[in-house]
Each structure stands twice: as structure tokens, then as C-alpha cells.
PDB file of N, CA and C in Angstrom:
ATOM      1  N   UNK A   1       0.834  -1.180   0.000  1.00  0.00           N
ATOM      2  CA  UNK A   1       0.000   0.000   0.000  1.00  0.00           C
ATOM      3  C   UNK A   1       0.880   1.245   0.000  1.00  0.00           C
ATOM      4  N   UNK A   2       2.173   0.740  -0.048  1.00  0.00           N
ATOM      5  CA  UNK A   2       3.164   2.097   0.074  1.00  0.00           C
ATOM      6  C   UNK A   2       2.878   3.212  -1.387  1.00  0.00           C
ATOM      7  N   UNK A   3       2.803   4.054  -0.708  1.00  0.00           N
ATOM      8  CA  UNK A   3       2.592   5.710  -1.801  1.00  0.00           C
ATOM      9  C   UNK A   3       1.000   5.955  -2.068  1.00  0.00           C
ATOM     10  N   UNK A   4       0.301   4.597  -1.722  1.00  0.00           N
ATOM     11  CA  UNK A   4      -1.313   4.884  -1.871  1.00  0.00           C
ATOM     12  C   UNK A   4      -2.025   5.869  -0.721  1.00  0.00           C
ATOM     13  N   UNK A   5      -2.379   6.987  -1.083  1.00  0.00           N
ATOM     14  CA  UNK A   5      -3.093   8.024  -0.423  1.00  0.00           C
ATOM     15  C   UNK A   5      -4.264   7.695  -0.405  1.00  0.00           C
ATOM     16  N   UNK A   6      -5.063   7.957   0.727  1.00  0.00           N
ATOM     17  CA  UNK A   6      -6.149   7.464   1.038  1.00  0.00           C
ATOM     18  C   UNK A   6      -6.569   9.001   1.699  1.00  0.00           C
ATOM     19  N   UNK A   7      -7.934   9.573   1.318  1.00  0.00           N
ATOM     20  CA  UNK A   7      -8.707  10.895   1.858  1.00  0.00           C
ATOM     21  C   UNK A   7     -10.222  10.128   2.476  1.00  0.00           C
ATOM     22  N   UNK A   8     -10.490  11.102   3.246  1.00  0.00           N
ATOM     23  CA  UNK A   8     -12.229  11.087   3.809  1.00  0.00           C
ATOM     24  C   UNK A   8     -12.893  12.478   3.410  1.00  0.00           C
ATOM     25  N   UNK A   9     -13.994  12.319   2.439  1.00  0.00           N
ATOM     26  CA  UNK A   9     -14.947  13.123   2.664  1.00  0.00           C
ATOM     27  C   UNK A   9     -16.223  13.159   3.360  1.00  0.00           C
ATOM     28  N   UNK A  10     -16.754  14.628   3.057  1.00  0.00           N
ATOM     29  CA  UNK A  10     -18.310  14.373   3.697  1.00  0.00           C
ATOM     30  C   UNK A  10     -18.936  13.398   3.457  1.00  0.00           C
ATOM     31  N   UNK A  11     -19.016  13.393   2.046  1.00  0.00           N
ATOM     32  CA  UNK A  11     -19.976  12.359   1.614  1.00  0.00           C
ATOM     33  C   UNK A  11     -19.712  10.735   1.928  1.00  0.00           C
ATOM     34  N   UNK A  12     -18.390  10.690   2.398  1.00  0.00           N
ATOM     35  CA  UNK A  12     -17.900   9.645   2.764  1.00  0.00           C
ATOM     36  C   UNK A  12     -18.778   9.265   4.136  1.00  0.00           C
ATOM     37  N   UNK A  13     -18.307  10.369   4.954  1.00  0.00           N
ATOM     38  CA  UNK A  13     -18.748   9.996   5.804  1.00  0.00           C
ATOM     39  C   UNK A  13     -20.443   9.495   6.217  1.00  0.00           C
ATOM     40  N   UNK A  14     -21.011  11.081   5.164  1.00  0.00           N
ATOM     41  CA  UNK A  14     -22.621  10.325   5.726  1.00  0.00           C
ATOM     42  C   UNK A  14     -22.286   9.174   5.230  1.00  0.00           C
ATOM     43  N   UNK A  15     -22.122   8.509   4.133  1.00  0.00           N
ATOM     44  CA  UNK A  15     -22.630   7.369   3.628  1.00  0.00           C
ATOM     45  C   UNK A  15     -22.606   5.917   4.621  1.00  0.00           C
ATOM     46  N   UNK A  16     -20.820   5.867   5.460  1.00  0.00           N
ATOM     47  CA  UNK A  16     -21.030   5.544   6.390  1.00  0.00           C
ATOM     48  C   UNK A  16     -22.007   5.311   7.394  1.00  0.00           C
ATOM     49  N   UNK A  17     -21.971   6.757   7.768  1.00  0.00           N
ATOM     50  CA  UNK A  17     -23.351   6.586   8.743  1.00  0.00           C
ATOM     51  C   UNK A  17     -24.371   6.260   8.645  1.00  0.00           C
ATOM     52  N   UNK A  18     -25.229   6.720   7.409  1.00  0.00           N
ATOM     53  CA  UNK A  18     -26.296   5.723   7.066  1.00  0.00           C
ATOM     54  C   UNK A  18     -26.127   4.396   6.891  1.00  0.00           C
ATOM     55  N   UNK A  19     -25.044   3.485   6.705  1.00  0.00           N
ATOM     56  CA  UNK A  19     -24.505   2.204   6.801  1.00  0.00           C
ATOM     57  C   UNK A  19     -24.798   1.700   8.204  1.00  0.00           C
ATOM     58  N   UNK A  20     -24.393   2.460   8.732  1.00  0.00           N
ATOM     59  CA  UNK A  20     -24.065   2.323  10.323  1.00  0.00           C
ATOM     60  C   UNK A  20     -25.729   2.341  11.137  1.00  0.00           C
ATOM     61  N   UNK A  21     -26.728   2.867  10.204  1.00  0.00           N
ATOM     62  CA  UNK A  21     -27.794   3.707  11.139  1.00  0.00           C
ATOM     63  C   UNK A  21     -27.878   4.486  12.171  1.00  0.00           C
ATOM     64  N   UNK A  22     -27.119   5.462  11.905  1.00  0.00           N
ATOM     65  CA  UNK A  22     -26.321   6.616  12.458  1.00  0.00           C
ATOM     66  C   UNK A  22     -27.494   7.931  11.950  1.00  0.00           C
ATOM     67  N   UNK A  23     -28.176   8.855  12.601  1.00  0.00           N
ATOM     68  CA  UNK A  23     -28.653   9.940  12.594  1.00  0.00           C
ATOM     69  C   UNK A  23     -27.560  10.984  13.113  1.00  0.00           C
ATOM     70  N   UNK A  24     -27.165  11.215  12.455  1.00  0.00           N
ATOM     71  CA  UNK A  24     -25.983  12.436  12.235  1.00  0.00           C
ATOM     72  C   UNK A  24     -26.298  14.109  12.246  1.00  0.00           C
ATOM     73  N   UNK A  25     -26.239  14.877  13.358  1.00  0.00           N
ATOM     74  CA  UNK A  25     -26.643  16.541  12.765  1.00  0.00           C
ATOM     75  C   UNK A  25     -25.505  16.942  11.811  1.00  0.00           C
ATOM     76  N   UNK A  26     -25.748  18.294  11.331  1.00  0.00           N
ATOM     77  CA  UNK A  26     -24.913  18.553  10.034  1.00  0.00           C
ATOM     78  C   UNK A  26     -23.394  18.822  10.981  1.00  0.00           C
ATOM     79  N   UNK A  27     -23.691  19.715  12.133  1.00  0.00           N
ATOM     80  CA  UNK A  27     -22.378  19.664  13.299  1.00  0.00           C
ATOM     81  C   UNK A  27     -21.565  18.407  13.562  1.00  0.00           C
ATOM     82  N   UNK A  28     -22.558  17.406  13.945  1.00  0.00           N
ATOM     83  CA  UNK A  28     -22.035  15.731  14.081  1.00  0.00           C
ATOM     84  C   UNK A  28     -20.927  15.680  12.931  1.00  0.00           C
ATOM     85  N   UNK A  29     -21.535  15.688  11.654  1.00  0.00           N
ATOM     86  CA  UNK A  29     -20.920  14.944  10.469  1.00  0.00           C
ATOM     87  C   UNK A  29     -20.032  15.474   9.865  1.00  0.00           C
ATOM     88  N   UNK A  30     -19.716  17.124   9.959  1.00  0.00           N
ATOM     89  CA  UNK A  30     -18.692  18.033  10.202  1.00  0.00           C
ATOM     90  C   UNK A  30     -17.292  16.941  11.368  1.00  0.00           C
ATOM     91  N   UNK A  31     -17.634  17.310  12.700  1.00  0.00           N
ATOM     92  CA  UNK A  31     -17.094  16.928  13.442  1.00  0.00           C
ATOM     93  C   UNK A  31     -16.645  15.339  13.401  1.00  0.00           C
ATOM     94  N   UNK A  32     -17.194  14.517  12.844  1.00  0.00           N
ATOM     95  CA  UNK A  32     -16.825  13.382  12.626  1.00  0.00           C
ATOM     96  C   UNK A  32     -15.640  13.259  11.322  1.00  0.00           C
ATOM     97  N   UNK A  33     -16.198  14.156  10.070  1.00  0.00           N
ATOM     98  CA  UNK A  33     -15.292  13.983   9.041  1.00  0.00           C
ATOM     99  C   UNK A  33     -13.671  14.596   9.422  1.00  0.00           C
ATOM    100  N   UNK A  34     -13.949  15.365  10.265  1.00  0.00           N
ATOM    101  CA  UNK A  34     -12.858  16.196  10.863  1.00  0.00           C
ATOM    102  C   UNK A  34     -12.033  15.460  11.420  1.00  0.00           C
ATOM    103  N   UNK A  35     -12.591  14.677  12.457  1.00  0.00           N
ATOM    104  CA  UNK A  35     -11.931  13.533  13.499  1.00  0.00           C
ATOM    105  C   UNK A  35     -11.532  12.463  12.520  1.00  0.00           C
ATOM    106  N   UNK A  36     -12.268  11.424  11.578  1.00  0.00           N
ATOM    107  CA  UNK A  36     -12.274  10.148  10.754  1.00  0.00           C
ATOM    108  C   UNK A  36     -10.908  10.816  10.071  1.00  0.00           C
ATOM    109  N   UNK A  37     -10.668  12.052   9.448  1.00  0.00           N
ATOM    110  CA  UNK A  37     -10.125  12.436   8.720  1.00  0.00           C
ATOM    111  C   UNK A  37      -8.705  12.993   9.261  1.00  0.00           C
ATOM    112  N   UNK A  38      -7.837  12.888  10.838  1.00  0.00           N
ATOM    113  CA  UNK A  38      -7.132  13.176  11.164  1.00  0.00           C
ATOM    114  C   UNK A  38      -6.203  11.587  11.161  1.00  0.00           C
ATOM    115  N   UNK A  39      -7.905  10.891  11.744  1.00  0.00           N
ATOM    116  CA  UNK A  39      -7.007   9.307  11.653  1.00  0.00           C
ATOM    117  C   UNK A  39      -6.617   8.737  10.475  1.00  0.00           C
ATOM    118  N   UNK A  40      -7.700   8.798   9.321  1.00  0.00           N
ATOM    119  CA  UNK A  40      -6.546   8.963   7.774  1.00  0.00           C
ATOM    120  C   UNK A  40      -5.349   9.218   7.442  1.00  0.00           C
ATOM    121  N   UNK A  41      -5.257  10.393   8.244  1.00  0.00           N
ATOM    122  CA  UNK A  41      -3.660  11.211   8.091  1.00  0.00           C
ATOM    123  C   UNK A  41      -3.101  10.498   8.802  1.00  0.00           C
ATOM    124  N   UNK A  42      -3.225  10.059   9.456  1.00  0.00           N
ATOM    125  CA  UNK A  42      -2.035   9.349  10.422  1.00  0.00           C
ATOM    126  C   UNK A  42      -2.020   8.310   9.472  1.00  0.00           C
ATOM    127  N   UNK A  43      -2.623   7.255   9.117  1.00  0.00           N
ATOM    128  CA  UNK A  43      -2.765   6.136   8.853  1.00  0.00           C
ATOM    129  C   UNK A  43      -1.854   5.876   7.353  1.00  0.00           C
ATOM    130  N   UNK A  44      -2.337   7.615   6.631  1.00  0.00           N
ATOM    131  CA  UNK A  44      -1.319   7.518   5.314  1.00  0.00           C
ATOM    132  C   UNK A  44       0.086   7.547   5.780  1.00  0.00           C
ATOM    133  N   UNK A  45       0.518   8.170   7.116  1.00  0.00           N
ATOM    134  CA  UNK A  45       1.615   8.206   7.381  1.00  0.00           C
ATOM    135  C   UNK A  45       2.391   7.372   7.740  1.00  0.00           C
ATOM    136  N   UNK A  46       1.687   6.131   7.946  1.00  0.00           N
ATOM    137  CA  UNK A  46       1.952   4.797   8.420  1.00  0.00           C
ATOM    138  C   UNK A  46       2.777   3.810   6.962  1.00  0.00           C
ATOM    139  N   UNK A  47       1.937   4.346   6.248  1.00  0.00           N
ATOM    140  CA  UNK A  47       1.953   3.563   4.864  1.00  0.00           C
ATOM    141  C   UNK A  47       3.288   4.004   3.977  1.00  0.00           C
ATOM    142  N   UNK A  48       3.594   5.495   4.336  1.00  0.00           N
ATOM    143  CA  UNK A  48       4.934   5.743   3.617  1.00  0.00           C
ATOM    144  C   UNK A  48       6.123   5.175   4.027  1.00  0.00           C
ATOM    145  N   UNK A  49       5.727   4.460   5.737  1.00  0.00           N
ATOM    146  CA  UNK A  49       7.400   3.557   6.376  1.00  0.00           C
ATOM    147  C   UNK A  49       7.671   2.424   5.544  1.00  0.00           C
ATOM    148  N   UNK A  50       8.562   2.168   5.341  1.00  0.00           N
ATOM    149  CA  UNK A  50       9.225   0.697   4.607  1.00  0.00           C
ATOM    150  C   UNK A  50       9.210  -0.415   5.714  1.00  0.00           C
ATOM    151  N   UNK A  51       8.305  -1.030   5.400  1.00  0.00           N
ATOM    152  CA  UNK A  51       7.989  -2.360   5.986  1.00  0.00           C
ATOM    153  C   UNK A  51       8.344  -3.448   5.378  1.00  0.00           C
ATOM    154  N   UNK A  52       9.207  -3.704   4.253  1.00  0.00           N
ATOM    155  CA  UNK A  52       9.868  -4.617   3.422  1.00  0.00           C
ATOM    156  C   UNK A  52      10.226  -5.937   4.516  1.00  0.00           C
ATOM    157  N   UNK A  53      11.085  -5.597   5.564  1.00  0.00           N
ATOM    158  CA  UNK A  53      12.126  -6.227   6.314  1.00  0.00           C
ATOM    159  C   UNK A  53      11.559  -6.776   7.518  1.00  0.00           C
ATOM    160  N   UNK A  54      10.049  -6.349   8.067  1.00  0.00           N
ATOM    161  CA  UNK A  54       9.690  -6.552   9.429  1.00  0.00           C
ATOM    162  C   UNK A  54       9.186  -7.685   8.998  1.00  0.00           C
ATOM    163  N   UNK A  55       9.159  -8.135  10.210  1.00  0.00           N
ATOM    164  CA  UNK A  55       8.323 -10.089  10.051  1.00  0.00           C
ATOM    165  C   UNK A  55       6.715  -9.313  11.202  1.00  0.00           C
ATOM    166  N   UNK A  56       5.729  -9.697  10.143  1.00  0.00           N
ATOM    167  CA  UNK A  56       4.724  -9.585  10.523  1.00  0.00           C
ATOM    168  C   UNK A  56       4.419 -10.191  11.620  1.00  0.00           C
ATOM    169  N   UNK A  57       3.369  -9.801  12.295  1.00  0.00           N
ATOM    170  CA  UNK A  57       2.898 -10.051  14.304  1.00  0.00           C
ATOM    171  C   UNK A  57       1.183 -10.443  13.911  1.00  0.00           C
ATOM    172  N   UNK A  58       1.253 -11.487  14.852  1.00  0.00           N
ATOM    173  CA  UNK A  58       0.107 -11.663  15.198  1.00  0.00           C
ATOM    174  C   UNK A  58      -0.602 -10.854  16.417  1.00  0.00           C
ATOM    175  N   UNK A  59       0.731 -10.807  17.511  1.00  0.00           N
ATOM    176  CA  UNK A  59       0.558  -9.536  18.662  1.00  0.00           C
ATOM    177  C   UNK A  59       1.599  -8.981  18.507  1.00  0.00           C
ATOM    178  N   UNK A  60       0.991  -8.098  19.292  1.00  0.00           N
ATOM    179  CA  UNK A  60       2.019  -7.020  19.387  1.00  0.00           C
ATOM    180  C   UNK A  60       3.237  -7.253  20.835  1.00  0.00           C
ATOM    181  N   UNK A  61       2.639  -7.848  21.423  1.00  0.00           N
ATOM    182  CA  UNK A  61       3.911  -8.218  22.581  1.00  0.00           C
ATOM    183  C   UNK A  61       4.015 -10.047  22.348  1.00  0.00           C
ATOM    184  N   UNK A  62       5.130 -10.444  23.357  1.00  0.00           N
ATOM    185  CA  UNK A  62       5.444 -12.087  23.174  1.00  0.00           C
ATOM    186  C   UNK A  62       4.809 -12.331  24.168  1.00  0.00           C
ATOM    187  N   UNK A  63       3.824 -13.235  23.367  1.00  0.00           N
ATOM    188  CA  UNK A  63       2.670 -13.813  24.045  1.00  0.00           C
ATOM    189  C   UNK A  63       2.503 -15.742  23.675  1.00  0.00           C
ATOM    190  N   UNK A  64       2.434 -16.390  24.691  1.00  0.00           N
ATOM    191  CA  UNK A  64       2.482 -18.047  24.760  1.00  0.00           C
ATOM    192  C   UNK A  64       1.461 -18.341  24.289  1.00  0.00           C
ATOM    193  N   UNK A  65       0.432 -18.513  25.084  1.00  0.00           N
ATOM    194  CA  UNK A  65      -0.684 -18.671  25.231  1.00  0.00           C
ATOM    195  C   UNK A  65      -1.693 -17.846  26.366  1.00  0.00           C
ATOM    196  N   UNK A  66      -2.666 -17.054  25.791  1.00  0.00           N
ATOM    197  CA  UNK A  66      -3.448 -16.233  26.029  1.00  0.00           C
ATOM    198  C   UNK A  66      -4.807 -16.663  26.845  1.00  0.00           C
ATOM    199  N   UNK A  67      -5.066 -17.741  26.771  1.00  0.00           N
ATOM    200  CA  UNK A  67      -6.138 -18.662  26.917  1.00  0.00           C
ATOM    201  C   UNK A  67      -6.128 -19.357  28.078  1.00  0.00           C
ATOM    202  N   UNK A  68      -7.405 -19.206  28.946  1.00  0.00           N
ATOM    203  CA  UNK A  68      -7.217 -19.718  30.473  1.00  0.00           C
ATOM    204  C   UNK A  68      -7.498 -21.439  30.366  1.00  0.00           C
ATOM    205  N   UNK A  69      -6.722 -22.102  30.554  1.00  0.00           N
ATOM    206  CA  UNK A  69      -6.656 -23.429  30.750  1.00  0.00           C
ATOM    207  C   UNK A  69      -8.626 -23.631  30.502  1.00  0.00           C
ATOM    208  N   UNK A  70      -9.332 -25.255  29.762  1.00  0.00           N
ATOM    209  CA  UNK A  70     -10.699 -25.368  29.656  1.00  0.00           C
ATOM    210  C   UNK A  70     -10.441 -26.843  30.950  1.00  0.00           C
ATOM    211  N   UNK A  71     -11.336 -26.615  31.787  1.00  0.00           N
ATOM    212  CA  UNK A  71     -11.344 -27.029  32.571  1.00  0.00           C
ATOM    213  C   UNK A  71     -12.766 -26.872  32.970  1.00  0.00           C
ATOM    214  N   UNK A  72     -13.724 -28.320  33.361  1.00  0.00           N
ATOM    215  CA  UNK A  72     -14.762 -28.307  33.202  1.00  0.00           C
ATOM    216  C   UNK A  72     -15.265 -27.923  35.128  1.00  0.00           C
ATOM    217  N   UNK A  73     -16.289 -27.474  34.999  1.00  0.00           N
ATOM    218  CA  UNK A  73     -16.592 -26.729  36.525  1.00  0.00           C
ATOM    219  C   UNK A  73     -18.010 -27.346  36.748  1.00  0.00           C
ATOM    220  N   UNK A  74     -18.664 -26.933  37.795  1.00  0.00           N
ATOM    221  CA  UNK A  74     -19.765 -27.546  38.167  1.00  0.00           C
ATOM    222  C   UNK A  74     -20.364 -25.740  37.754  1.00  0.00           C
ATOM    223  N   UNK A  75     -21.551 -26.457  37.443  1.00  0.00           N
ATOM    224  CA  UNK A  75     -22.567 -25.138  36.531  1.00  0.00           C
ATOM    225  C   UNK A  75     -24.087 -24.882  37.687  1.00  0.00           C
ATOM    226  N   UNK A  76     -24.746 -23.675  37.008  1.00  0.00           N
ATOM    227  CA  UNK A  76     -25.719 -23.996  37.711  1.00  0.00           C
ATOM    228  C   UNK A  76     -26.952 -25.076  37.701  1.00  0.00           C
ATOM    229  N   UNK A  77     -27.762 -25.104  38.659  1.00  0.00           N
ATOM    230  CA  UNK A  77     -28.670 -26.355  38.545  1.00  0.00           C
ATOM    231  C   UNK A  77     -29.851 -26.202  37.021  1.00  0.00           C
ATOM    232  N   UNK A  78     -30.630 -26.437  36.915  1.00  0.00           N
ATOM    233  CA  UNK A  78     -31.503 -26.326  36.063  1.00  0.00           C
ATOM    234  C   UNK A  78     -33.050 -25.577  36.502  1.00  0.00           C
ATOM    235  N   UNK A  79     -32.826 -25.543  37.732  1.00  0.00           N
ATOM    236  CA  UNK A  79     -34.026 -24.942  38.584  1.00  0.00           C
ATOM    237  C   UNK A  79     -33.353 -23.500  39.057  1.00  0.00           C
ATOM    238  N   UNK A  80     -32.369 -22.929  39.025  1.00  0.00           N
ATOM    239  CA  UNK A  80     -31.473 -22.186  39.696  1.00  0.00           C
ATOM    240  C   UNK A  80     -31.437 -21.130  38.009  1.00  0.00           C
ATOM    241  N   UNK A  81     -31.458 -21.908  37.025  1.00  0.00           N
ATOM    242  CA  UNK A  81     -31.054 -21.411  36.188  1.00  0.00           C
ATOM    243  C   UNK A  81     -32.456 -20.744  35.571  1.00  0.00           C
ATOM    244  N   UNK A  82     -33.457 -21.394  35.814  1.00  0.00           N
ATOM    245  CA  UNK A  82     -35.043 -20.830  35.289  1.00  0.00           C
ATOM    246  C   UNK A  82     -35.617 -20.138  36.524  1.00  0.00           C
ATOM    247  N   UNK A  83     -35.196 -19.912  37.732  1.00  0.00           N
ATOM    248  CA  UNK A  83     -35.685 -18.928  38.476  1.00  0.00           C
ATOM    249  C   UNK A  83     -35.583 -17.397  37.830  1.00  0.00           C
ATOM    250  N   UNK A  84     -34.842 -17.338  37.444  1.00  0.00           N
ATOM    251  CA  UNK A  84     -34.703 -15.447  36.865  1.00  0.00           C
ATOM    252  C   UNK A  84     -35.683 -15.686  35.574  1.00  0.00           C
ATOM    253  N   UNK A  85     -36.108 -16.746  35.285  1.00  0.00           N
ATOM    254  CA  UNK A  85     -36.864 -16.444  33.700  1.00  0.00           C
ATOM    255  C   UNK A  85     -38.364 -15.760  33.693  1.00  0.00           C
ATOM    256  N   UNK A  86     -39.131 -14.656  33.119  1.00  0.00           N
ATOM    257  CA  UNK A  86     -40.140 -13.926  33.676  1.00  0.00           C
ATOM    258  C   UNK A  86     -41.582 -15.295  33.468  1.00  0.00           C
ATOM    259  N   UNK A  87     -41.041 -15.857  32.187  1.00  0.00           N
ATOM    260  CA  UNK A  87     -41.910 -17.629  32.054  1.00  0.00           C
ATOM    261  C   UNK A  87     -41.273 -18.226  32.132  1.00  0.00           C
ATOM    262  N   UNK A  88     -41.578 -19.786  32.388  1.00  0.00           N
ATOM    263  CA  UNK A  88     -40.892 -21.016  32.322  1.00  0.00           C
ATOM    264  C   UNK A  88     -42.035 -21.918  32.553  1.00  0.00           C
ATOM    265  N   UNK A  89     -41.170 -23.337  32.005  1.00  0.00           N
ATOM    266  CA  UNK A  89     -42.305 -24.768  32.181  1.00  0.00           C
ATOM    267  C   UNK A  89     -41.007 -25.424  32.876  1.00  0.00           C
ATOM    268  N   UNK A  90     -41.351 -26.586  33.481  1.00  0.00           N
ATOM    269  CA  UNK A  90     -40.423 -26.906  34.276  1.00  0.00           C
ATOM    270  C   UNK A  90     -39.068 -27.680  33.610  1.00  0.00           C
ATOM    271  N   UNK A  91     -38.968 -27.041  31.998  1.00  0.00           N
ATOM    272  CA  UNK A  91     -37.635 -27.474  31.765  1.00  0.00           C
ATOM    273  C   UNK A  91     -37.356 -26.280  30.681  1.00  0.00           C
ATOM    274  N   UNK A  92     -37.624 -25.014  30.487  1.00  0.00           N
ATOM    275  CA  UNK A  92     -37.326 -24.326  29.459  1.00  0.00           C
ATOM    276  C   UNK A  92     -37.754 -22.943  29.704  1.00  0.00           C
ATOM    277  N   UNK A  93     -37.207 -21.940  28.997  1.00  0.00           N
ATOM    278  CA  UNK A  93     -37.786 -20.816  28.946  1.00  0.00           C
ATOM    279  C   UNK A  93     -39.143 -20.446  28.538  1.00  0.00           C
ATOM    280  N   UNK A  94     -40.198 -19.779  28.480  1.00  0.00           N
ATOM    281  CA  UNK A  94     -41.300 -19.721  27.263  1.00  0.00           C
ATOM    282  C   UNK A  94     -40.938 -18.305  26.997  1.00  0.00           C
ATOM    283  N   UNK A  95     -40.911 -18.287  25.922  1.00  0.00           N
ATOM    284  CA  UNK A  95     -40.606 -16.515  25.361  1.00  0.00           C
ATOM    285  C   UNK A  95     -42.028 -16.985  24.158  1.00  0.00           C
ATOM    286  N   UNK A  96     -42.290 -15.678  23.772  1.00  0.00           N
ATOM    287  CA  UNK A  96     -43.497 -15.411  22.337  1.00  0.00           C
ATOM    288  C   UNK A  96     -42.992 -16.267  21.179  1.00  0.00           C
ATOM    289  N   UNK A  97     -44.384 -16.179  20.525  1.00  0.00           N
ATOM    290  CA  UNK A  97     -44.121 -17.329  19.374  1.00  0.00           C
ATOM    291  C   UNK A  97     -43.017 -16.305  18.332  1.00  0.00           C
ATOM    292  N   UNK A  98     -42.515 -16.149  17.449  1.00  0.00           N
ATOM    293  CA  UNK A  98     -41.863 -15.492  16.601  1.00  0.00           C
ATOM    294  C   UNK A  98     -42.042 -15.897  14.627  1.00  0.00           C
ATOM    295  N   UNK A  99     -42.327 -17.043  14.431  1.00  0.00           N
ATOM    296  CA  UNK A  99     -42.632 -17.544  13.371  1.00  0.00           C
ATOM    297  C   UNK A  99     -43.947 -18.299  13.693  1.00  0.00           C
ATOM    298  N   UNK A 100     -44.605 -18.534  12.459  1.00  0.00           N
ATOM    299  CA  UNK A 100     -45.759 -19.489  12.933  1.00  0.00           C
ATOM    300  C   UNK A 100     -46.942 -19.386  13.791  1.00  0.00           C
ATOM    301  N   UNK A 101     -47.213 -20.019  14.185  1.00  0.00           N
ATOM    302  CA  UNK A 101     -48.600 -19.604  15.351  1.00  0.00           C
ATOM    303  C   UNK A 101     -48.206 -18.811  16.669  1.00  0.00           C
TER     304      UNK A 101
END
């Protein structure tokens, strides 16, 4: 991506936001293109370093393993677990129908 310039406009941005479902005032979308558009600049500035030679990272620090040992635990009961439900039958949630009847 080295020498590729990359800009944000307005129109960039609403378009975004309507992507997003974002209701934007005209101040908002000002202020956003302003902000989106500083991190661009940085980001082109990133792109002009020569990265030829670095060995790509999965992290950024030296990291083993990240992941807490799976180790099986005792859970809650099944009666413990349908007390907080606003319905229940004595093995399930009842929530509204959603498809169908």
C-alpha cells in the first residue's frame, strides 16, 4: 500500500453513517469527518514507512498462550437457572411465538 493516499470526505462519511444507522446533525458529520479524517492522516503516514524487512505479528507483545486453561466446573442447577426467567415450564424458557402460530 506504500505511496497509496487514502482521503475522507463528507460524503464519505454520511454514507457511512447511514450504513451504520447513524442519525448524524450537520455539526455531528462536520465533526466526525474532521476527526475520521485526522485518523486517515495518520494512517497515510503509516503507509509511507518501509515495511519490506519486518516479520509480521500476530501480537504485538510475546505472548504463549493467552487462553485460560478449559477445565470443566460444576454449573448452575436447572431450577437455579429458570428462576430469573419472567416464564418457564419446568424445563425451558417460554418466550413469544416469533414464526408461525
Amino acid at each position: 500500500m506504500k505511496g497509496c493516499q487514502v482521503s475522507l470526505s463528507l460524503a464519505d462519511v454520511k454514507k457511512v453513517a447511514m450504513l451504520a444507522r447513524l442519525q448524524l446533525s450537520d455539526t455531528e458529520l462536520e465533526r466526525m469527518t474532521h476527526q475520521l479524517g485526522q485518523i486517515v492522516d495518520y494512517v497515510n503516514q503509516l503507509a509511507e514507512l518501509d515495511t519490506e524487512s519486518v516479520t509480521p505479528l500476530s501480537h504485538a507483545g510475546e505472548l504463549v498462550n493467552v487462553f485460560a486453561e478449559d477445565k470443566p466446573r460444576p454449573g448452575l442447577s436447572r431450577a437455579e437457572v429458570l428462576s430469573g426467567a419472567p416464564k418457564q415450564d419446568d424445563e425451558c424458557y417460554r418466550v413469544p411465538a416469533v414464526l408461525g402460530e
